[in-house]
N, C-alpha and C. Protein backbone atom coordinates (compact mmCIF):
# COMPACT_ATOMS: atom_id res chain seq x y z
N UNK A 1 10.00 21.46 17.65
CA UNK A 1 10.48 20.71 16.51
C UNK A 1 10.54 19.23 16.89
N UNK A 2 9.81 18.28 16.05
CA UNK A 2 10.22 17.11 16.58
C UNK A 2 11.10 16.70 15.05
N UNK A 3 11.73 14.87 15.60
CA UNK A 3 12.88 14.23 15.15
C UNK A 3 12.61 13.10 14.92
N UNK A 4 12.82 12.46 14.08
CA UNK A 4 12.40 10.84 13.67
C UNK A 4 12.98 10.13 14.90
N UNK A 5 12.58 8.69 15.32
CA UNK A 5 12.88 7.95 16.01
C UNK A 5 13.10 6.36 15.54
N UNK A 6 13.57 5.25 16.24
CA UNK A 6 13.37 4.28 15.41
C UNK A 6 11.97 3.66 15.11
N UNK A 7 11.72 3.15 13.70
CA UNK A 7 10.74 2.75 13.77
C UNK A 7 9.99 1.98 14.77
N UNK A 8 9.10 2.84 15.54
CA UNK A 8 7.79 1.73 16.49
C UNK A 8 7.05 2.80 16.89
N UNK A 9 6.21 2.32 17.55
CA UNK A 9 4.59 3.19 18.14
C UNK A 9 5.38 3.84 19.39
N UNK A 10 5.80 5.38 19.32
CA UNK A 10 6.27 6.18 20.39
C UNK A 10 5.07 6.62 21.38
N UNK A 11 4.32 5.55 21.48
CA UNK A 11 3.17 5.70 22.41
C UNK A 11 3.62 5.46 23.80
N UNK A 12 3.72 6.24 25.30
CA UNK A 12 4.74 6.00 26.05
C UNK A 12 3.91 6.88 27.28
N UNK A 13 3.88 6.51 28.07
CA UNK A 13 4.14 5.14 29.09
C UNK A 13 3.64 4.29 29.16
N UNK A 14 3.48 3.40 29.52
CA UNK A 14 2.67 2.37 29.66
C UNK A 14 2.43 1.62 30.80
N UNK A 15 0.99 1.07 31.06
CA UNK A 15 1.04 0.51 32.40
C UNK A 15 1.71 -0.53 32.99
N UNK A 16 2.46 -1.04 33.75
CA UNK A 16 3.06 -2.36 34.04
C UNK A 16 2.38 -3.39 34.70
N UNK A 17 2.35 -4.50 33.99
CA UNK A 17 1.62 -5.98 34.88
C UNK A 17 2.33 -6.89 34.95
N UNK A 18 2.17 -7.93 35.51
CA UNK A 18 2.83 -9.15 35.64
C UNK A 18 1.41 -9.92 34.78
N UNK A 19 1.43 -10.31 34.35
CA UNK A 19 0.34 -11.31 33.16
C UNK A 19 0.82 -12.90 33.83
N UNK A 20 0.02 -13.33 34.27
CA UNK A 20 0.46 -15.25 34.86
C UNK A 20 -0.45 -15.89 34.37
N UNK A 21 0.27 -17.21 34.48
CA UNK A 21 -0.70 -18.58 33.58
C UNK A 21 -0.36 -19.69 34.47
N UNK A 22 -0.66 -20.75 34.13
CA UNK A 22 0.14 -21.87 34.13
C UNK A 22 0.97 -22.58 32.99
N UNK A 23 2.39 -22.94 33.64
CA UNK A 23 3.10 -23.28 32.44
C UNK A 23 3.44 -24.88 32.93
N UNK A 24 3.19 -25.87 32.58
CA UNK A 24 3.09 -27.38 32.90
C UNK A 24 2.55 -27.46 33.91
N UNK A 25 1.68 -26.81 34.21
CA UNK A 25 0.83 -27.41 35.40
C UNK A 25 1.09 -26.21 37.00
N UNK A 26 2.17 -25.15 36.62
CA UNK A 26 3.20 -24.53 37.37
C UNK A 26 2.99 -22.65 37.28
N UNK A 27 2.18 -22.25 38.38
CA UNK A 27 1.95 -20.71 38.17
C UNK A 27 3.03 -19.79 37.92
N UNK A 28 3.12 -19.18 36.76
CA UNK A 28 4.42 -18.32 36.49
C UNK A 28 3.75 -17.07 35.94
N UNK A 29 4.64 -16.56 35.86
CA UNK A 29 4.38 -14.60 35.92
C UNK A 29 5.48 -13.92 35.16
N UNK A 30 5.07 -12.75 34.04
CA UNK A 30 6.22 -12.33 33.36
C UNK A 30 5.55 -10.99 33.39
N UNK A 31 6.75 -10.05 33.31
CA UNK A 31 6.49 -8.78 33.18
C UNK A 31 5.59 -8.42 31.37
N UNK A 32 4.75 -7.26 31.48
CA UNK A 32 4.22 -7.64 30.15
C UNK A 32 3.52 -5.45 30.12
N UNK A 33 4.39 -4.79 29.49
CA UNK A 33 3.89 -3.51 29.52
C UNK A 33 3.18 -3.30 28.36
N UNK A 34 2.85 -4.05 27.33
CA UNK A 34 2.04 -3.62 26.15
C UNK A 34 1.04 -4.29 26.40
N UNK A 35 -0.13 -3.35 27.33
CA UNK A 35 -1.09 -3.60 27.71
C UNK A 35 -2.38 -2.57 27.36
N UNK A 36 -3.43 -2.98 26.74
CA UNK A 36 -4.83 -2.03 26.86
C UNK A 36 -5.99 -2.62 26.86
N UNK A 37 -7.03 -1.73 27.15
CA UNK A 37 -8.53 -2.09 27.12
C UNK A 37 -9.05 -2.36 26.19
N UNK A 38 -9.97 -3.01 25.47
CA UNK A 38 -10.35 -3.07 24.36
C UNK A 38 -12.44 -3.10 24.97
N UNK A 39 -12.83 -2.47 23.75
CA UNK A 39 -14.38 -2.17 24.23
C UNK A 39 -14.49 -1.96 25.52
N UNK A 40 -14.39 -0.68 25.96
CA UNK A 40 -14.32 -0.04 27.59
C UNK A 40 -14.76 -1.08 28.68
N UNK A 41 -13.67 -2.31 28.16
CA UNK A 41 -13.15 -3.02 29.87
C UNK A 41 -13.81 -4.78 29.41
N UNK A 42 -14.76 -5.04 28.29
CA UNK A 42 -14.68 -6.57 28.63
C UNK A 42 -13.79 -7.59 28.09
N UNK A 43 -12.94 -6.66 27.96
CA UNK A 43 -11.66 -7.23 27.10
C UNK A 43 -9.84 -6.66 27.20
N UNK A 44 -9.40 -7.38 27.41
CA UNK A 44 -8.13 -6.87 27.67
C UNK A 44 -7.03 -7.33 26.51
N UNK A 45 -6.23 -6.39 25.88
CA UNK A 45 -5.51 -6.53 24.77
C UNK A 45 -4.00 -6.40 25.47
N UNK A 46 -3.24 -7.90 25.14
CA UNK A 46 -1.17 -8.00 25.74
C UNK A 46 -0.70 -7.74 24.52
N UNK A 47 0.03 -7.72 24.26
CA UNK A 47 1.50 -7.90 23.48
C UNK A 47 2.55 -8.65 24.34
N UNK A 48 2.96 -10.29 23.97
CA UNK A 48 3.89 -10.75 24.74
C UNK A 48 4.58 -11.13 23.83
N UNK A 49 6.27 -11.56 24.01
CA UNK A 49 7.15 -12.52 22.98
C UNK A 49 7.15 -13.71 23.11
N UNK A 50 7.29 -14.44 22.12
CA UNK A 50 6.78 -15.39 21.57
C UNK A 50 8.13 -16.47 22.33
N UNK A 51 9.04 -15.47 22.66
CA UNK A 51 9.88 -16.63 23.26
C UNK A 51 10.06 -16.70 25.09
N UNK A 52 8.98 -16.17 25.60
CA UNK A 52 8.64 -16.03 27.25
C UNK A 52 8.49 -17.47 27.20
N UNK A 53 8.56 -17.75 29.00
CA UNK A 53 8.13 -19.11 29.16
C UNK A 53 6.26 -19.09 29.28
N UNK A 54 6.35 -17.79 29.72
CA UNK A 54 4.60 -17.96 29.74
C UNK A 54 3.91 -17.60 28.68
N UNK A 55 4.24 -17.21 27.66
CA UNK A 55 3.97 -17.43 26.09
C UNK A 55 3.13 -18.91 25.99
N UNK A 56 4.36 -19.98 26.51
CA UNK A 56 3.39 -21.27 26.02
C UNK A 56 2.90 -21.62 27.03
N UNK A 57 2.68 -20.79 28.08
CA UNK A 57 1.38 -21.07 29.13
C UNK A 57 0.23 -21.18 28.60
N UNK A 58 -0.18 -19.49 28.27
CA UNK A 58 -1.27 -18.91 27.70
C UNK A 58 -1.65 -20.55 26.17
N UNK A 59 -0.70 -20.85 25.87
CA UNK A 59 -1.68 -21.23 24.39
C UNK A 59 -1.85 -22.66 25.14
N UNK A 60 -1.12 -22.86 25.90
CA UNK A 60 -1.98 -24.29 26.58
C UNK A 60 -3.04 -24.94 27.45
N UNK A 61 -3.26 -23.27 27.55
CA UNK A 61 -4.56 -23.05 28.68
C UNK A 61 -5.47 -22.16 28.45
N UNK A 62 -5.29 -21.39 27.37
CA UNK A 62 -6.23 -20.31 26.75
C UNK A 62 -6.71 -19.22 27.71
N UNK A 63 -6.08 -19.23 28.77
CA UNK A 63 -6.07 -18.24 29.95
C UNK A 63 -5.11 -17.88 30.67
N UNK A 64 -5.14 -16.44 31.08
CA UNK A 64 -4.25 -15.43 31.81
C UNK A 64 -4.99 -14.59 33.00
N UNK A 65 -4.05 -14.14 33.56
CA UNK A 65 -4.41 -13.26 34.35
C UNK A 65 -3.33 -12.09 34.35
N UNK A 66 -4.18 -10.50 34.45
CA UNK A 66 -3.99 -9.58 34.63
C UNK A 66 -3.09 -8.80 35.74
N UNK A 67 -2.31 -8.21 36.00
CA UNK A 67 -2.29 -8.32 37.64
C UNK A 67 -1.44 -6.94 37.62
N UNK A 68 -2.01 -5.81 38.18
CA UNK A 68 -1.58 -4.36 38.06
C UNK A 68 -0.87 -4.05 39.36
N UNK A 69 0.59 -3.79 39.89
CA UNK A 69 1.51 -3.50 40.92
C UNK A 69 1.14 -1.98 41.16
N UNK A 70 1.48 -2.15 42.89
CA UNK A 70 1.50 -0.49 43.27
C UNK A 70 3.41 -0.28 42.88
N UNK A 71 3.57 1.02 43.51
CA UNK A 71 5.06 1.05 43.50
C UNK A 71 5.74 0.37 44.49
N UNK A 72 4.80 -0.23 45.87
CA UNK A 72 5.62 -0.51 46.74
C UNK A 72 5.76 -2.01 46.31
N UNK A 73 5.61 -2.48 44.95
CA UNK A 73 5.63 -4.16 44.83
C UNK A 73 6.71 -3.78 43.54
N UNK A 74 7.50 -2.57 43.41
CA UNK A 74 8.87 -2.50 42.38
C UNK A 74 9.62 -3.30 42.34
N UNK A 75 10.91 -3.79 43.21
CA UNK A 75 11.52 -4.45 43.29
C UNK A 75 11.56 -5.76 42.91
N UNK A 76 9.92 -6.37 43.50
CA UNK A 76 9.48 -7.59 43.10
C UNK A 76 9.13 -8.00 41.53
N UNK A 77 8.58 -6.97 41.05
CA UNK A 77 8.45 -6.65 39.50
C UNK A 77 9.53 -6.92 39.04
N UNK A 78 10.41 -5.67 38.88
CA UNK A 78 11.60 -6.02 38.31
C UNK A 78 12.21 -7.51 38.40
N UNK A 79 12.25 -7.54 39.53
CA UNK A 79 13.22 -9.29 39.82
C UNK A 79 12.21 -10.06 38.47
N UNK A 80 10.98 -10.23 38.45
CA UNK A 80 10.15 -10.95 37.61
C UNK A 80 10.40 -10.60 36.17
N UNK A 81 10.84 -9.32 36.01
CA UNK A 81 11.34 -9.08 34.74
C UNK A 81 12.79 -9.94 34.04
N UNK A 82 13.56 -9.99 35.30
CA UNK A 82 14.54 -10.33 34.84
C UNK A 82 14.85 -11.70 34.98
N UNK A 83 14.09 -12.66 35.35
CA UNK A 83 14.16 -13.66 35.56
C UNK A 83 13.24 -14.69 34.83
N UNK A 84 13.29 -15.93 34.06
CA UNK A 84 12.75 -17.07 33.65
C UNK A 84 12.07 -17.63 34.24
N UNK A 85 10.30 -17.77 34.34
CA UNK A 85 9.84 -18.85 34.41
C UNK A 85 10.31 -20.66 34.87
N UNK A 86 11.26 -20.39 33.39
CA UNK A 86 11.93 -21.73 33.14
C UNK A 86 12.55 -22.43 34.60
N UNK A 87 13.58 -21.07 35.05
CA UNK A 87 15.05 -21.00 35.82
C UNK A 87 14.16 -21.09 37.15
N UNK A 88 13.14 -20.00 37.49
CA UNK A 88 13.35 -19.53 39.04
C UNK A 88 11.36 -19.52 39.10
N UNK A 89 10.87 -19.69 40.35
CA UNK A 89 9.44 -20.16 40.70
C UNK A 89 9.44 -18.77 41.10
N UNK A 90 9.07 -17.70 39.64
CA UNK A 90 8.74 -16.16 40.04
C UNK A 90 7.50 -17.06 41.26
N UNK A 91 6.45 -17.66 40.91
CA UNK A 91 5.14 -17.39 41.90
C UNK A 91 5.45 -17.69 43.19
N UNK A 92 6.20 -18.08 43.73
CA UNK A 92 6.38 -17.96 45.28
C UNK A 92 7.02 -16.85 46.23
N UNK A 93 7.05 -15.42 44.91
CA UNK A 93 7.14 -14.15 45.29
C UNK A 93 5.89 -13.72 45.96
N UNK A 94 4.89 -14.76 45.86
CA UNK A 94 3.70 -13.60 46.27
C UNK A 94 2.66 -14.37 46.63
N UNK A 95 1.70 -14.46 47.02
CA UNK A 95 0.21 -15.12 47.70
C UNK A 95 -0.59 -15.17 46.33
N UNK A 96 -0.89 -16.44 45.96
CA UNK A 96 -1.37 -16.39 44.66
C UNK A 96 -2.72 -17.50 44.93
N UNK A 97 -3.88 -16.39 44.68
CA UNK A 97 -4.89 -16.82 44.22
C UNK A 97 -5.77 -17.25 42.86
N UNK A 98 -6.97 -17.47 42.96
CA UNK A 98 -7.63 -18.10 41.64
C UNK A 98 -9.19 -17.39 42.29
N UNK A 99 -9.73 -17.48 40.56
CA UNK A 99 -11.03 -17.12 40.83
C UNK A 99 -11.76 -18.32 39.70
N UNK A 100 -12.43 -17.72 39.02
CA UNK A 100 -13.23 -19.08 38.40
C UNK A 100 -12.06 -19.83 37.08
N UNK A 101 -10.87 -19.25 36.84
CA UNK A 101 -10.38 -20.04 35.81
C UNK A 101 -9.37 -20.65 36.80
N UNK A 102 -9.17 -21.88 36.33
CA UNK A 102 -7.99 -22.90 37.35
C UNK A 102 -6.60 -22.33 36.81
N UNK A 103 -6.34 -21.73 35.63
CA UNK A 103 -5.27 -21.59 34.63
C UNK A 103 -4.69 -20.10 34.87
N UNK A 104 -5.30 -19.33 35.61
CA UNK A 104 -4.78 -17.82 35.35
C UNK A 104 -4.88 -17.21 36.82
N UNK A 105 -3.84 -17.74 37.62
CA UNK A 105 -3.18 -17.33 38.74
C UNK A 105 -3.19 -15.74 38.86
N UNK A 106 -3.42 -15.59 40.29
CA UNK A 106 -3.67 -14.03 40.50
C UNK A 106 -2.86 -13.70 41.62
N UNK A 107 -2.23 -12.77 41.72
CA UNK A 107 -1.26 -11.48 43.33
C UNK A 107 -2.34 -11.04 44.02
N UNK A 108 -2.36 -11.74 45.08
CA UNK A 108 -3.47 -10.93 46.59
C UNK A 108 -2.36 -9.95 46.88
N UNK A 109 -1.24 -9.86 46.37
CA UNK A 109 -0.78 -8.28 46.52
C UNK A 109 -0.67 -7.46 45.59
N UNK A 110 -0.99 -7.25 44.84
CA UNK A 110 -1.43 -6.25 43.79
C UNK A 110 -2.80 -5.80 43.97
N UNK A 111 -3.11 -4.32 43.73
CA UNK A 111 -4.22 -3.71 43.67
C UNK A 111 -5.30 -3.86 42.87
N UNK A 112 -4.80 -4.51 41.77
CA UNK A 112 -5.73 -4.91 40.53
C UNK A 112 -5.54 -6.17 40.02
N UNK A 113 -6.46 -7.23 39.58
CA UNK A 113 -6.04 -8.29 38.79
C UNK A 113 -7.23 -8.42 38.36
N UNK A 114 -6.95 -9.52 37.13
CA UNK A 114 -8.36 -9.74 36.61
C UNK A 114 -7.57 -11.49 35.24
N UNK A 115 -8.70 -11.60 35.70
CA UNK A 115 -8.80 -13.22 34.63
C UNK A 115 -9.54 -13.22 34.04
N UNK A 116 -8.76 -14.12 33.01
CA UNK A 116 -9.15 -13.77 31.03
C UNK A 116 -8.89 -15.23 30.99
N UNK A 117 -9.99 -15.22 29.52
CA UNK A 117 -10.30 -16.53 28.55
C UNK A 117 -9.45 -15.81 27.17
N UNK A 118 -8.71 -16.49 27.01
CA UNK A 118 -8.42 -15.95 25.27
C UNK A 118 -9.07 -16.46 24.36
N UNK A 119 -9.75 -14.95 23.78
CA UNK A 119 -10.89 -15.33 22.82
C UNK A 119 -10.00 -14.92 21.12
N UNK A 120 -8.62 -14.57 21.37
CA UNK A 120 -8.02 -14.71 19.32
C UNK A 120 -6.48 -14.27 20.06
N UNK A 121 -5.85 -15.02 19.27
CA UNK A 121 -4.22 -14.44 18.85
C UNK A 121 -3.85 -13.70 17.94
N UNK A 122 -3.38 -13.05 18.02
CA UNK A 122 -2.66 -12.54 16.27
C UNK A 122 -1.38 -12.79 16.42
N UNK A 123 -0.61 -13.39 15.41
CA UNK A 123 0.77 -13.50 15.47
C UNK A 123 1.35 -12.66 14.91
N UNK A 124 2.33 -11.96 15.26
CA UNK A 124 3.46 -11.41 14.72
C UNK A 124 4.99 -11.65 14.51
N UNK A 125 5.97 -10.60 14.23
CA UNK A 125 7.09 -11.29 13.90
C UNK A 125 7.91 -12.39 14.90
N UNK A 126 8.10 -11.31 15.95
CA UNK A 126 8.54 -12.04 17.53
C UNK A 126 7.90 -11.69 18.56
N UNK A 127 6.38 -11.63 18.47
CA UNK A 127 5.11 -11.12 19.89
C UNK A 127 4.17 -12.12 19.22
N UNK A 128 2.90 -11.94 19.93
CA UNK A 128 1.52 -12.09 19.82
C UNK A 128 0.75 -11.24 20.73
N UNK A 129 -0.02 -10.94 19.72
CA UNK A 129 -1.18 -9.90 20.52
C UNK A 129 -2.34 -11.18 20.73
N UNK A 130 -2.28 -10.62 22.01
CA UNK A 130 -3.64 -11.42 22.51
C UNK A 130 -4.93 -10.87 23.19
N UNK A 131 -6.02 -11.14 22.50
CA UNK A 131 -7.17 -10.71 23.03
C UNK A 131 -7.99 -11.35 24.40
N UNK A 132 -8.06 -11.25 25.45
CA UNK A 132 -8.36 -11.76 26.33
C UNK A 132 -10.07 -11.48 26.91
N UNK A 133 -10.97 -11.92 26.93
CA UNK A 133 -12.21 -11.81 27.48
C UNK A 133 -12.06 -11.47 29.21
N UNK A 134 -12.60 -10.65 29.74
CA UNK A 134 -12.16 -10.42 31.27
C UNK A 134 -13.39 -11.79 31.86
N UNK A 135 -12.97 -12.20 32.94
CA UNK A 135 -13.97 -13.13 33.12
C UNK A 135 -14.73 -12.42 34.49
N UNK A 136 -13.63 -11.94 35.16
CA UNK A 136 -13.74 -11.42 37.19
C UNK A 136 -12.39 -10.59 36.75
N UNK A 137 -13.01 -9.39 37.99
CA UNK A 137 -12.30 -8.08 38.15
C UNK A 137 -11.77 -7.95 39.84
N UNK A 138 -11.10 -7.98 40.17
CA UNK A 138 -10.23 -7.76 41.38
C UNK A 138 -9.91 -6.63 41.77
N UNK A 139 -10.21 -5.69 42.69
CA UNK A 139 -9.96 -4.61 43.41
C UNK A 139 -9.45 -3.99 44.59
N UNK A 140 -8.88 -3.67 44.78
CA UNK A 140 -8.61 -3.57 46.17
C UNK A 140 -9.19 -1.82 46.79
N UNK A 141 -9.80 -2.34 48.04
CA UNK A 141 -10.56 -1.14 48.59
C UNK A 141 -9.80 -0.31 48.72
N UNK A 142 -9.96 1.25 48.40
CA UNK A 142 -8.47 2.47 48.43
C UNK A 142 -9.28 3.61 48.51
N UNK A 143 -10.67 3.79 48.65
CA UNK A 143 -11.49 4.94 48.41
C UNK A 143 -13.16 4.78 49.49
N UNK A 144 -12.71 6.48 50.05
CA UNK A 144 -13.91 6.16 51.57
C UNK A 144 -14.70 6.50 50.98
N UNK A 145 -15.21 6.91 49.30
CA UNK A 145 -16.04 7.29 48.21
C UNK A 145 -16.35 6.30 47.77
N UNK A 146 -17.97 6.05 46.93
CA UNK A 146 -18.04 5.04 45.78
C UNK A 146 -16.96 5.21 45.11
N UNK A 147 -16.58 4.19 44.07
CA UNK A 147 -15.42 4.83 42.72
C UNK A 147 -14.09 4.10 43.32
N UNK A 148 -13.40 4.94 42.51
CA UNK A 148 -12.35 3.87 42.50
C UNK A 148 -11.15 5.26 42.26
N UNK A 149 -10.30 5.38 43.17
CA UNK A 149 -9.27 6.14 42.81
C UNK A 149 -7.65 5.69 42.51
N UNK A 150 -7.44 5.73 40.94
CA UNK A 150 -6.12 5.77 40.51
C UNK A 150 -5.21 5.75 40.95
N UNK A 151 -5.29 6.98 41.50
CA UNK A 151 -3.54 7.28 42.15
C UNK A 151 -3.83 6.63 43.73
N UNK A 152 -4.62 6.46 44.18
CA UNK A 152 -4.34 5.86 45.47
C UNK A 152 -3.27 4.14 45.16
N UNK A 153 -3.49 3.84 44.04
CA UNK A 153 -2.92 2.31 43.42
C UNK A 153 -1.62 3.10 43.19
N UNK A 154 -1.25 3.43 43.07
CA UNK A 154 0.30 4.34 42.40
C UNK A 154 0.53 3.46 41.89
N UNK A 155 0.56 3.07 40.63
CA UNK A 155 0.60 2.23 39.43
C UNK A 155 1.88 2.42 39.16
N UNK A 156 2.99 0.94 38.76
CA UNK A 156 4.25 1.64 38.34
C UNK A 156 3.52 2.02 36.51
N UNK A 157 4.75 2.66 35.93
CA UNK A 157 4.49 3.06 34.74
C UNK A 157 5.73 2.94 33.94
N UNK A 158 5.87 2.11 32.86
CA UNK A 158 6.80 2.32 32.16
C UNK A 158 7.12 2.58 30.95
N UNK A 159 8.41 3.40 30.70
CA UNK A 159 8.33 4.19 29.36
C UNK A 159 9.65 3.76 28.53
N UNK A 160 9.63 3.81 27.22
CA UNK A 160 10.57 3.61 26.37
C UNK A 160 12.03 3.91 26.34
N UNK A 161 11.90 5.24 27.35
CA UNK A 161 13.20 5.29 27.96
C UNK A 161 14.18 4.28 28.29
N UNK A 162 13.04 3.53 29.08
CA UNK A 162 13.71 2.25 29.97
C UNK A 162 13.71 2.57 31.30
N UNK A 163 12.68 3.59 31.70
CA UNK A 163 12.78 3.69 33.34
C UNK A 163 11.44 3.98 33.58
N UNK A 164 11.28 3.53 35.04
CA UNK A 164 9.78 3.42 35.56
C UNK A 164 9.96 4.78 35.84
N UNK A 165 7.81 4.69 36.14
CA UNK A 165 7.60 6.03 36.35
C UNK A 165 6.36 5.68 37.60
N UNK A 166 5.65 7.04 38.07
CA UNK A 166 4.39 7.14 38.79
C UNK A 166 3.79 7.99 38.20
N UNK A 167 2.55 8.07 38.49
CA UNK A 167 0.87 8.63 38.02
C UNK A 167 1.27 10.03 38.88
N UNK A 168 1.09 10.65 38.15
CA UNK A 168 0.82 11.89 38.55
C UNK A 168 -0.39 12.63 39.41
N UNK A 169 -0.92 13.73 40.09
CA UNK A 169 -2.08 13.88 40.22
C UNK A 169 -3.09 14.08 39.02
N UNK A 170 -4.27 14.20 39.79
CA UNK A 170 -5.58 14.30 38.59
C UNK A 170 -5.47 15.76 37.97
N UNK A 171 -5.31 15.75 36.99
CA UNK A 171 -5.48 16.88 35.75
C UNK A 171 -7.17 17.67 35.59
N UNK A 172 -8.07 16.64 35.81
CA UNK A 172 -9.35 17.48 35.07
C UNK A 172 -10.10 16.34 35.11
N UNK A 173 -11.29 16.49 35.61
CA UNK A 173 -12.69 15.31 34.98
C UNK A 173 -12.72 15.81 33.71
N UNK A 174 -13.04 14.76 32.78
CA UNK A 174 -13.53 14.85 31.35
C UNK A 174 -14.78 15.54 31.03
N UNK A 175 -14.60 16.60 30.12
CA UNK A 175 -15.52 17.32 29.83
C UNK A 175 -15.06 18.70 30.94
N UNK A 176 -14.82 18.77 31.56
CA UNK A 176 -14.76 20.37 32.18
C UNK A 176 -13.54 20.97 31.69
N UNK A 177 -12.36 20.41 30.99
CA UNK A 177 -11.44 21.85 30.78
C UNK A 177 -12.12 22.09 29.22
N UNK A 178 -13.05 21.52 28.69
CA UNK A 178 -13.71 21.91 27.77
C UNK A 178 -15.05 23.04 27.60
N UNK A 179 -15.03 22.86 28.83
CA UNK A 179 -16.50 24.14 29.23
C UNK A 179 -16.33 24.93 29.35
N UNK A 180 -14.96 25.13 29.63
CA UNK A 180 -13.75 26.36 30.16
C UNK A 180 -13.75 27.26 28.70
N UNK A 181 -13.89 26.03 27.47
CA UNK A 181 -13.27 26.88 25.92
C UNK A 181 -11.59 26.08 25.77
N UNK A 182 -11.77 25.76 24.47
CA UNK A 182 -10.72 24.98 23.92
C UNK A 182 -9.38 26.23 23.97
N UNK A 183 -8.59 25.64 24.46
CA UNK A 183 -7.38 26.36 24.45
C UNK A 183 -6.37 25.28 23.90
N UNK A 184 -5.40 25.44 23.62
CA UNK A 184 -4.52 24.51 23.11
C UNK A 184 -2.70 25.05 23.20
């Protein structure tokens, strides 16, 4: 049996990033979980509020960066969650590089990052969705295979609850619990 909830997208978990810009000239970093792919990967879709300090990074530089935490970079996350741009120099939490945009600061400790051109905004009530063009993809080596394995990144994950989570193991390559016969 399910139960109404408050109105919003009970779409849940979600991946966690730190999204950075420059904000006056000054690399800053905000926590940012309404995150997805858009056209399988040359595009990356945020949801941020309109009242972050790196809100008016992004529109003064038309670029961001991506930046995906293992679990062992939690603590540091959080602190970035809870803290202002404005108040405290989140970027001297971490070794922060650049690739071809001067504007969208990247974590040499995070497993994943990637820098974006913003190619549209949409405004909303108190967010903006922003469409980001990927420009360069950042990886970190985790697999004695071609490919790229997931859970070796132990991605934090966060859910509406209000508490982080981790990736579970692998369930199934796509397409084989289907060969098996649809069960449901």
């Amino acid at each position: 049996m399910k139960h109404a909830m408050e109105k919003m997208a009970a779409i849940s978990p979600f991946a966690v990033s730190l999204v950075g810009t420059h904000v006056g000239g000054v690399p800053n970093f905000s926590l940012v979980t309404n995150l997805t792919v858009g056209d399988l990967g040359s595009h990356i879709v945020i949801g941020i509020g309109t009242k972050h300090h790196t809100w008016r990074g992004i529109q003064e530089n038309a670029a961001f960066s991506v930046n995906l935490p293992s679990t062992r970079s939690l603590s540091l996350v959080d602190a970035c969650a809870r803290q202002s741009g404005r108040d405290h120099d989140k970027a001297g939490l971490f070794t922060v590089f650049y690739g071809e945009l001067e504007h969208a600061p990247m974590i040499q400790e995070f497993p994943i990052t990637m820098e974006c051109r913003v190619c549209d905004i949409v405004p909303l009530e108190t967010h903006a969705v922003i469409i980001g063009t990927v420009v360069q993809s950042f990886v970190e080596e985790n697999s004695e295979d071609e490919g790229f394995d997931p859970a070796a990144i132990d991605p934090i994950l966060y859910c509406l609850d209000g508490n982080y989570y981790r990736l579970g193991p692998k369930l199934a390559r796509v397409g084989e619990p289907g060969k098996r016969g649809a069960k449901s």
